[in-house]
PDB file of N, CA and C in Angstrom:
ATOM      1  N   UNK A   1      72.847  80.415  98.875  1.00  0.00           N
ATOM      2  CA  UNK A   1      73.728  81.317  98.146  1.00  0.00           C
ATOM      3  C   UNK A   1      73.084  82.686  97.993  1.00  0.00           C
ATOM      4  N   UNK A   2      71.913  82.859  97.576  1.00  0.00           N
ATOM      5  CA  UNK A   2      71.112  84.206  97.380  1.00  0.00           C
ATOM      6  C   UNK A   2      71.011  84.817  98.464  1.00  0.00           C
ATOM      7  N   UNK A   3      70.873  83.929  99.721  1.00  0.00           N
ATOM      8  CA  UNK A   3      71.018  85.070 101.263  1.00  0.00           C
ATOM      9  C   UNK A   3      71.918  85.546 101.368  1.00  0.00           C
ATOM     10  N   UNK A   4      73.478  84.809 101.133  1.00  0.00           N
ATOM     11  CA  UNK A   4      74.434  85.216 101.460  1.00  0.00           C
ATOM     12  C   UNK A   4      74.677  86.661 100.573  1.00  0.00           C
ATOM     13  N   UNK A   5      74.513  86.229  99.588  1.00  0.00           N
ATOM     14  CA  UNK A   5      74.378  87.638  98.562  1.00  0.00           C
ATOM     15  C   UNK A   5      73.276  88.736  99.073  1.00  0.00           C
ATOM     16  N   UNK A   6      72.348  88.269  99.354  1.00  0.00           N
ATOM     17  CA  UNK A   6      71.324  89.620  99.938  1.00  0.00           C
ATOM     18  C   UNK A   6      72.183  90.381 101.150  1.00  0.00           C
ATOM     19  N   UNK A   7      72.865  89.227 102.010  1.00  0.00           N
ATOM     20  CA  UNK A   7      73.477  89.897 103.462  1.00  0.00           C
ATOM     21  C   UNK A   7      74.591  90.845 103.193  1.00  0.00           C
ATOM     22  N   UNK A   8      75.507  90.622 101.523  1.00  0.00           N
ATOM     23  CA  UNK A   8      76.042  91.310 101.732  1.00  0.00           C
ATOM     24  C   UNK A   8      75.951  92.531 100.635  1.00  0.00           C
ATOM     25  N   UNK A   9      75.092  92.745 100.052  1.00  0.00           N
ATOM     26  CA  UNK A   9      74.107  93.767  99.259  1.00  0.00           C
ATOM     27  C   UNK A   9      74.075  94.861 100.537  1.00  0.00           C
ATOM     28  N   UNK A  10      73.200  94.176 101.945  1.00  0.00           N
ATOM     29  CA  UNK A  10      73.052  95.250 102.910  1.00  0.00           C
ATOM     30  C   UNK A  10      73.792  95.820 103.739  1.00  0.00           C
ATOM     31  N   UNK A  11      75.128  94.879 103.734  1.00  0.00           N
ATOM     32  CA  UNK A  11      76.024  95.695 104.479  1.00  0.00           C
ATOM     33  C   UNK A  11      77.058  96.770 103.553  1.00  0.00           C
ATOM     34  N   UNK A  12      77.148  96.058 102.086  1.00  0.00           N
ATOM     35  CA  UNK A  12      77.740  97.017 101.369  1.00  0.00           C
ATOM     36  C   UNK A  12      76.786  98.678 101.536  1.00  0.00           C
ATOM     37  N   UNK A  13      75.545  98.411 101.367  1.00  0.00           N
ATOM     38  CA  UNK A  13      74.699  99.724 101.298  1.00  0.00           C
ATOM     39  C   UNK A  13      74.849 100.403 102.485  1.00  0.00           C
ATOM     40  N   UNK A  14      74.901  99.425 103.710  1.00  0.00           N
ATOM     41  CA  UNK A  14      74.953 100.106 104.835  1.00  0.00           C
ATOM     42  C   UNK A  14      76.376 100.787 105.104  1.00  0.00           C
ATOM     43  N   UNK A  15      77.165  99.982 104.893  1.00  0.00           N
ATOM     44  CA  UNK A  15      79.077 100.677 104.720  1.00  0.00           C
ATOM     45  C   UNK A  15      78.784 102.000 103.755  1.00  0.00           C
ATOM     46  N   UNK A  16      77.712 102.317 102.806  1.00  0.00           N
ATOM     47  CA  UNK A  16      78.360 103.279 101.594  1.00  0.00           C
ATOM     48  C   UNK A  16      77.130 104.619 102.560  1.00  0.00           C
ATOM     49  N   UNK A  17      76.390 104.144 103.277  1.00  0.00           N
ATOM     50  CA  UNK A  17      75.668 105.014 104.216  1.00  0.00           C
ATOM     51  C   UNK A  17      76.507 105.563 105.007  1.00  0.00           C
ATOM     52  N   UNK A  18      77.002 105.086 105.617  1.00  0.00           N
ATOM     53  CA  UNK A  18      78.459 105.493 106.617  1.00  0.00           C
ATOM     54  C   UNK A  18      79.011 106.046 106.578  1.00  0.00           C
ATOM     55  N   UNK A  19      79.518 105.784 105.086  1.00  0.00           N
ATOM     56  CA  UNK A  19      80.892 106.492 104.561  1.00  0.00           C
ATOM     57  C   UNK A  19      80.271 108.039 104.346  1.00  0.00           C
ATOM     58  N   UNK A  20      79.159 108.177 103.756  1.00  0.00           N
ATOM     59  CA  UNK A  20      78.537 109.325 102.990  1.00  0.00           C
ATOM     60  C   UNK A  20      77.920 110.272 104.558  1.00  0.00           C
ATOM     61  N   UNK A  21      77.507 109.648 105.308  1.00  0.00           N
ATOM     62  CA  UNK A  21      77.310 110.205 106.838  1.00  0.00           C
ATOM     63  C   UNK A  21      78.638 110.781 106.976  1.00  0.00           C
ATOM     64  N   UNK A  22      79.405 110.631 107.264  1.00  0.00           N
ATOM     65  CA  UNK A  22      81.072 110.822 107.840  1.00  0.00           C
ATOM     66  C   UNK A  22      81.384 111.732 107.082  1.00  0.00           C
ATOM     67  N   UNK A  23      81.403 111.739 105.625  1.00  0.00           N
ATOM     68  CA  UNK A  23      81.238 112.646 104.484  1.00  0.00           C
ATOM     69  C   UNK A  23      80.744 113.994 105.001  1.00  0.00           C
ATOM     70  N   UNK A  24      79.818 113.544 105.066  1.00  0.00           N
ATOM     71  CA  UNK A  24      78.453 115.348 104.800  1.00  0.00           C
ATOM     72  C   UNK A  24      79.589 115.345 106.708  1.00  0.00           C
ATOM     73  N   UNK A  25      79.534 115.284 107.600  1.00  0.00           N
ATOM     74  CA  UNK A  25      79.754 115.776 108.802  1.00  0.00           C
ATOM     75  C   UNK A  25      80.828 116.559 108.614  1.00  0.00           C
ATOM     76  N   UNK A  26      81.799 115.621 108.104  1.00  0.00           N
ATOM     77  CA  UNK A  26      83.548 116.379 107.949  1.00  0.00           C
ATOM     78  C   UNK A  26      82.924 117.958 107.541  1.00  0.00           C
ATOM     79  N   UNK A  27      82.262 117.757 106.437  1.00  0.00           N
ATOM     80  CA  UNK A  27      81.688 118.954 105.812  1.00  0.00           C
ATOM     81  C   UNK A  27      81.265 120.030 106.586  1.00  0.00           C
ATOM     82  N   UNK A  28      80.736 119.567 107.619  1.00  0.00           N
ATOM     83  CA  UNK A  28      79.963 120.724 107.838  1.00  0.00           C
ATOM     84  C   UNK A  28      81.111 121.148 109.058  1.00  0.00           C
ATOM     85  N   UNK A  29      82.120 120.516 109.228  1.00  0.00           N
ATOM     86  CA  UNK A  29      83.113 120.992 110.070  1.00  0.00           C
ATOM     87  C   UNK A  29      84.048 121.740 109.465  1.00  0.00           C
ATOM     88  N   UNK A  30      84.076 121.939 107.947  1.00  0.00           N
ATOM     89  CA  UNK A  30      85.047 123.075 107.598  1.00  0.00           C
ATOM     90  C   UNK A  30      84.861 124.066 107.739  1.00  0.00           C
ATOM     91  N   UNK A  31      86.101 125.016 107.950  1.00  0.00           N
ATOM     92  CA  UNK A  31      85.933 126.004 108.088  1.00  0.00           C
ATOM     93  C   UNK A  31      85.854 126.750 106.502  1.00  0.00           C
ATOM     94  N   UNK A  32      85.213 127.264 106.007  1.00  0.00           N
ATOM     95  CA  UNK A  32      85.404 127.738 104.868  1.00  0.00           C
ATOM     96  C   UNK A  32      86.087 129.236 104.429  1.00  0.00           C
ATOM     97  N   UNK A  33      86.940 129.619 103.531  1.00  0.00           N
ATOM     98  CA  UNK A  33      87.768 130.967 103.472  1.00  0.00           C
ATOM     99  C   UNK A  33      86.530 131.813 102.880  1.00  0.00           C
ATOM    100  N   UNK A  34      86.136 133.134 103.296  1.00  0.00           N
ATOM    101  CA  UNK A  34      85.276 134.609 102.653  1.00  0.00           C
ATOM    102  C   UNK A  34      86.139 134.364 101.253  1.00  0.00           C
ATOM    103  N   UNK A  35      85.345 135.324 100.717  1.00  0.00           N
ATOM    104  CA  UNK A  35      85.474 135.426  99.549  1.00  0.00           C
ATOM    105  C   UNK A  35      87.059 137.068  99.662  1.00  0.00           C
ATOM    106  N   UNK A  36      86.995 137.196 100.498  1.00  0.00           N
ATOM    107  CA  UNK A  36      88.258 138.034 101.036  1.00  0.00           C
ATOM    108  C   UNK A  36      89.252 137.273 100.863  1.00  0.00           C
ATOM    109  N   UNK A  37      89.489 136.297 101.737  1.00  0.00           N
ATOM    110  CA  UNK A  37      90.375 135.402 101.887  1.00  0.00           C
ATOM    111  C   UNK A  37      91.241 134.642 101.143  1.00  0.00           C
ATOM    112  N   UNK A  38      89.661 133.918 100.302  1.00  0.00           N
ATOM    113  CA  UNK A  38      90.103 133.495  98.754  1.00  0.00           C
ATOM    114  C   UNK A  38      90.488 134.056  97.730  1.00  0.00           C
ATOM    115  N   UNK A  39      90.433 135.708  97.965  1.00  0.00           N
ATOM    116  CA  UNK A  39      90.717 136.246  96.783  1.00  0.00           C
ATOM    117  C   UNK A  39      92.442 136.945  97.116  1.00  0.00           C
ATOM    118  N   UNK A  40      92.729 136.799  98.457  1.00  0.00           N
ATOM    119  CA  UNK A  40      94.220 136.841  99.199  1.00  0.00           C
ATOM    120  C   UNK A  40      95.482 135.916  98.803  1.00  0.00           C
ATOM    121  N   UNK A  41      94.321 134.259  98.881  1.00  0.00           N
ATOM    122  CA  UNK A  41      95.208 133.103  98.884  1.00  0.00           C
ATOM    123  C   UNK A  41      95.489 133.454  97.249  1.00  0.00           C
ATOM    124  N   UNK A  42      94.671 133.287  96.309  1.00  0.00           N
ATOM    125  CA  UNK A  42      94.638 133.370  95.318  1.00  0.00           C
ATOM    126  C   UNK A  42      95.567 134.133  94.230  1.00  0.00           C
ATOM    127  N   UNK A  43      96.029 135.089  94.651  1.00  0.00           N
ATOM    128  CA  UNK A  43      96.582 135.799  94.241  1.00  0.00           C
ATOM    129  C   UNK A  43      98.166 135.825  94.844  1.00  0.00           C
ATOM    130  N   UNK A  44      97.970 135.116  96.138  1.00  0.00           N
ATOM    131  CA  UNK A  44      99.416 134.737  97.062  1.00  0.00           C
ATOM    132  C   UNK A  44      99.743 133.438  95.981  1.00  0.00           C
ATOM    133  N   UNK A  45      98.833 132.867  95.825  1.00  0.00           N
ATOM    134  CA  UNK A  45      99.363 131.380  94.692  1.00  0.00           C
ATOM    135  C   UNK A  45      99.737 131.935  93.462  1.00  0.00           C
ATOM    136  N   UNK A  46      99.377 132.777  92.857  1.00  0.00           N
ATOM    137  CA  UNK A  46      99.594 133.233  91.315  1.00  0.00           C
ATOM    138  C   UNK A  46     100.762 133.960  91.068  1.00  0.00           C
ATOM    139  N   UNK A  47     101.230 134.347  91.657  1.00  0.00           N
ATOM    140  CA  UNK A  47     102.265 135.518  92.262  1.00  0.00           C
ATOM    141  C   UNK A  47     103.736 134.282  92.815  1.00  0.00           C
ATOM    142  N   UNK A  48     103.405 133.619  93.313  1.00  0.00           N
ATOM    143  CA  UNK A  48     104.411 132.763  93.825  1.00  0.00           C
ATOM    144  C   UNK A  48     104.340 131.722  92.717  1.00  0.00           C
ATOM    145  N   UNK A  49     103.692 131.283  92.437  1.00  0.00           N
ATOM    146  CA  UNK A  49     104.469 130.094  91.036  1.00  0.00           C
ATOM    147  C   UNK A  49     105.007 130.997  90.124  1.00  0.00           C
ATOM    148  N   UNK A  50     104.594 132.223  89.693  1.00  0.00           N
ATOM    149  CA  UNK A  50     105.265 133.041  88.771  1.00  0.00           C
ATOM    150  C   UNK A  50     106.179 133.966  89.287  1.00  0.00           C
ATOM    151  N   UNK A  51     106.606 133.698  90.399  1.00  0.00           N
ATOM    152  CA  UNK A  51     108.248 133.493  90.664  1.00  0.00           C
ATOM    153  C   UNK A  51     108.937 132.250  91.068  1.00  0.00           C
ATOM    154  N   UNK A  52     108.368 130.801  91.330  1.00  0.00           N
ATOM    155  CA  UNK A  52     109.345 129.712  91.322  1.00  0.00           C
ATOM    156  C   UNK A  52     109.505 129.840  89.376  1.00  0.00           C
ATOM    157  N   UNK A  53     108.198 130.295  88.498  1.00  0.00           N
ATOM    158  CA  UNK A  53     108.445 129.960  87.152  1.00  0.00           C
ATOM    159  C   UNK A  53     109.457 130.999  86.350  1.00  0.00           C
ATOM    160  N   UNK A  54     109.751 132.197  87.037  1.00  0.00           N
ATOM    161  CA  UNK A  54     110.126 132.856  86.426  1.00  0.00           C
ATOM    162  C   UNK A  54     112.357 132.482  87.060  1.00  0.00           C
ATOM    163  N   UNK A  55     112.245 131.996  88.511  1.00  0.00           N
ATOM    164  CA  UNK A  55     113.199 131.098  89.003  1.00  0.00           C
ATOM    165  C   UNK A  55     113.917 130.360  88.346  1.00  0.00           C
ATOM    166  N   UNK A  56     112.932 128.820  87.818  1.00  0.00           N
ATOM    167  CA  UNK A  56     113.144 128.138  86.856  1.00  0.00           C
ATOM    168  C   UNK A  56     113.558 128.456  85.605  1.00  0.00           C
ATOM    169  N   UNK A  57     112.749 129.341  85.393  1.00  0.00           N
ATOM    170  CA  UNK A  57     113.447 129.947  83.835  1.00  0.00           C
ATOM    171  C   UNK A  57     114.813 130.557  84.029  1.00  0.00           C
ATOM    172  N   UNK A  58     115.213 130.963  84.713  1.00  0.00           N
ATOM    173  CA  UNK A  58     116.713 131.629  84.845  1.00  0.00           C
ATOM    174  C   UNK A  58     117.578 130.668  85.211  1.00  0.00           C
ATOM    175  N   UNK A  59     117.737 129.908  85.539  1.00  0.00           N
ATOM    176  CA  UNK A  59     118.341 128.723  86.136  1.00  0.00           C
ATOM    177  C   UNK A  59     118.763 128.021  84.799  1.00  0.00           C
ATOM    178  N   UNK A  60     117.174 127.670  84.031  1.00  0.00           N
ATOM    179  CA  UNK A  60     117.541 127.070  83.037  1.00  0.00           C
ATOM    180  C   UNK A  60     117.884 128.114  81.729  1.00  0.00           C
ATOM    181  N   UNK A  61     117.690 129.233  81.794  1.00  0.00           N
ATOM    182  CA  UNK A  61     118.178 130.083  80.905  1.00  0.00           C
ATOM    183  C   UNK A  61     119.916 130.173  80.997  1.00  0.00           C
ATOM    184  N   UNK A  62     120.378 130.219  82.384  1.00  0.00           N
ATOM    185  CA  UNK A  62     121.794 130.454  82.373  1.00  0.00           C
ATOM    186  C   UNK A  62     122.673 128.815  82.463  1.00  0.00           C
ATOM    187  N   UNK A  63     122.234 128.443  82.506  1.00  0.00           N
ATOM    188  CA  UNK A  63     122.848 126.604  82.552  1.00  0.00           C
ATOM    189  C   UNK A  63     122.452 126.521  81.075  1.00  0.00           C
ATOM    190  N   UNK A  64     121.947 126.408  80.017  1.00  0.00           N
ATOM    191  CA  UNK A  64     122.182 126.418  78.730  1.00  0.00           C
ATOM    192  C   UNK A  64     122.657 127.220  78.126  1.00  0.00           C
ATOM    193  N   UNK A  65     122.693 128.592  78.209  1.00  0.00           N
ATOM    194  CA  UNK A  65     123.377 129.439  77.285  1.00  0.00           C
ATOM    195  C   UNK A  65     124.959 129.677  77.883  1.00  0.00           C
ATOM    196  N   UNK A  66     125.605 129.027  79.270  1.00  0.00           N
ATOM    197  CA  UNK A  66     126.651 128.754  79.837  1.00  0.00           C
ATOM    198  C   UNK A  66     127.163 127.348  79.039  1.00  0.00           C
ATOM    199  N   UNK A  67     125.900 126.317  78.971  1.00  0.00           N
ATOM    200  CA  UNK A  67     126.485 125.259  78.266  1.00  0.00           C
ATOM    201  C   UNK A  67     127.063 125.376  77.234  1.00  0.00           C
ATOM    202  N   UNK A  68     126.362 126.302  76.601  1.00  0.00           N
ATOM    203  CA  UNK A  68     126.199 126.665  74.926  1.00  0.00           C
ATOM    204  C   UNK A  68     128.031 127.117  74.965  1.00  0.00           C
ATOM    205  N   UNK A  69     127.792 128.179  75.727  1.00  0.00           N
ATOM    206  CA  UNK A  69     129.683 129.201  75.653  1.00  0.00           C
ATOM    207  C   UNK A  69     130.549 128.574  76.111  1.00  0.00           C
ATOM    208  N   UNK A  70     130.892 127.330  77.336  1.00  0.00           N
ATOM    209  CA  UNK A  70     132.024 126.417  77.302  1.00  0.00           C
ATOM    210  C   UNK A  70     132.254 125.438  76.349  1.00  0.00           C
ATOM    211  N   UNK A  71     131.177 124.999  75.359  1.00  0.00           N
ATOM    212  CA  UNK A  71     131.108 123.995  74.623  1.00  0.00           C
ATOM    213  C   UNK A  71     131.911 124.473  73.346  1.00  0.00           C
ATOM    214  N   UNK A  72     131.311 126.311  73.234  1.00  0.00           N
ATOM    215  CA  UNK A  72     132.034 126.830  71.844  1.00  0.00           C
ATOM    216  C   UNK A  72     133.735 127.075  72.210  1.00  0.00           C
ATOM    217  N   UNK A  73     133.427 127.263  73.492  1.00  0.00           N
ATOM    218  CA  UNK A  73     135.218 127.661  73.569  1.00  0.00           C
ATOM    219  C   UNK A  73     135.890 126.502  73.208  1.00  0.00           C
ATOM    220  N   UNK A  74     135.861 124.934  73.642  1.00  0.00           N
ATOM    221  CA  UNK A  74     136.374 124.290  73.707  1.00  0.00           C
ATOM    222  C   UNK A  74     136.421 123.266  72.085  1.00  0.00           C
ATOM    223  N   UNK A  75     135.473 124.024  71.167  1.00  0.00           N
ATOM    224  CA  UNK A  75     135.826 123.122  69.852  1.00  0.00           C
ATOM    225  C   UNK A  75     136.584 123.698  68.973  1.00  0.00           C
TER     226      UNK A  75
END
């Protein structure tokens, strides 16, 4: 029973070697964005949710205060 457990102690260690090899490689295959780049995307992201958010808000600004004025007409 204790071998069987030692055998698989070493293949777990050896699988988590593997994994962490494969790891660091992917790594060193990214391409990474300048600090140009990132400061492009960055501001392309901040700028665009705060117009899907400012979107959203009008959508839901005029679908409730529309709810609000057919609801008063009709009582």
């Amino acid at each position: 029973m204790s071998d069987n457990k030692k055998a698989d102690d070493v293949s777990v260690m050896e699988g988590a070697q593997g994994w962490w090899s494969g790891l660091v490689g992917e790594f060193k295959r990214v391409t990474w964005p300048t600090k140009a780049q990132l400061a492009k995307m960055t501001i392309a992201a901040i700028v665009t949710s705060g117009l899907v958010g400012a979107i959203i808000f009008a959508f839901d600004f005029s679908l409730s205060n529309g709810y609000s004025l057919l609801s008063g007409l009709f009582n």
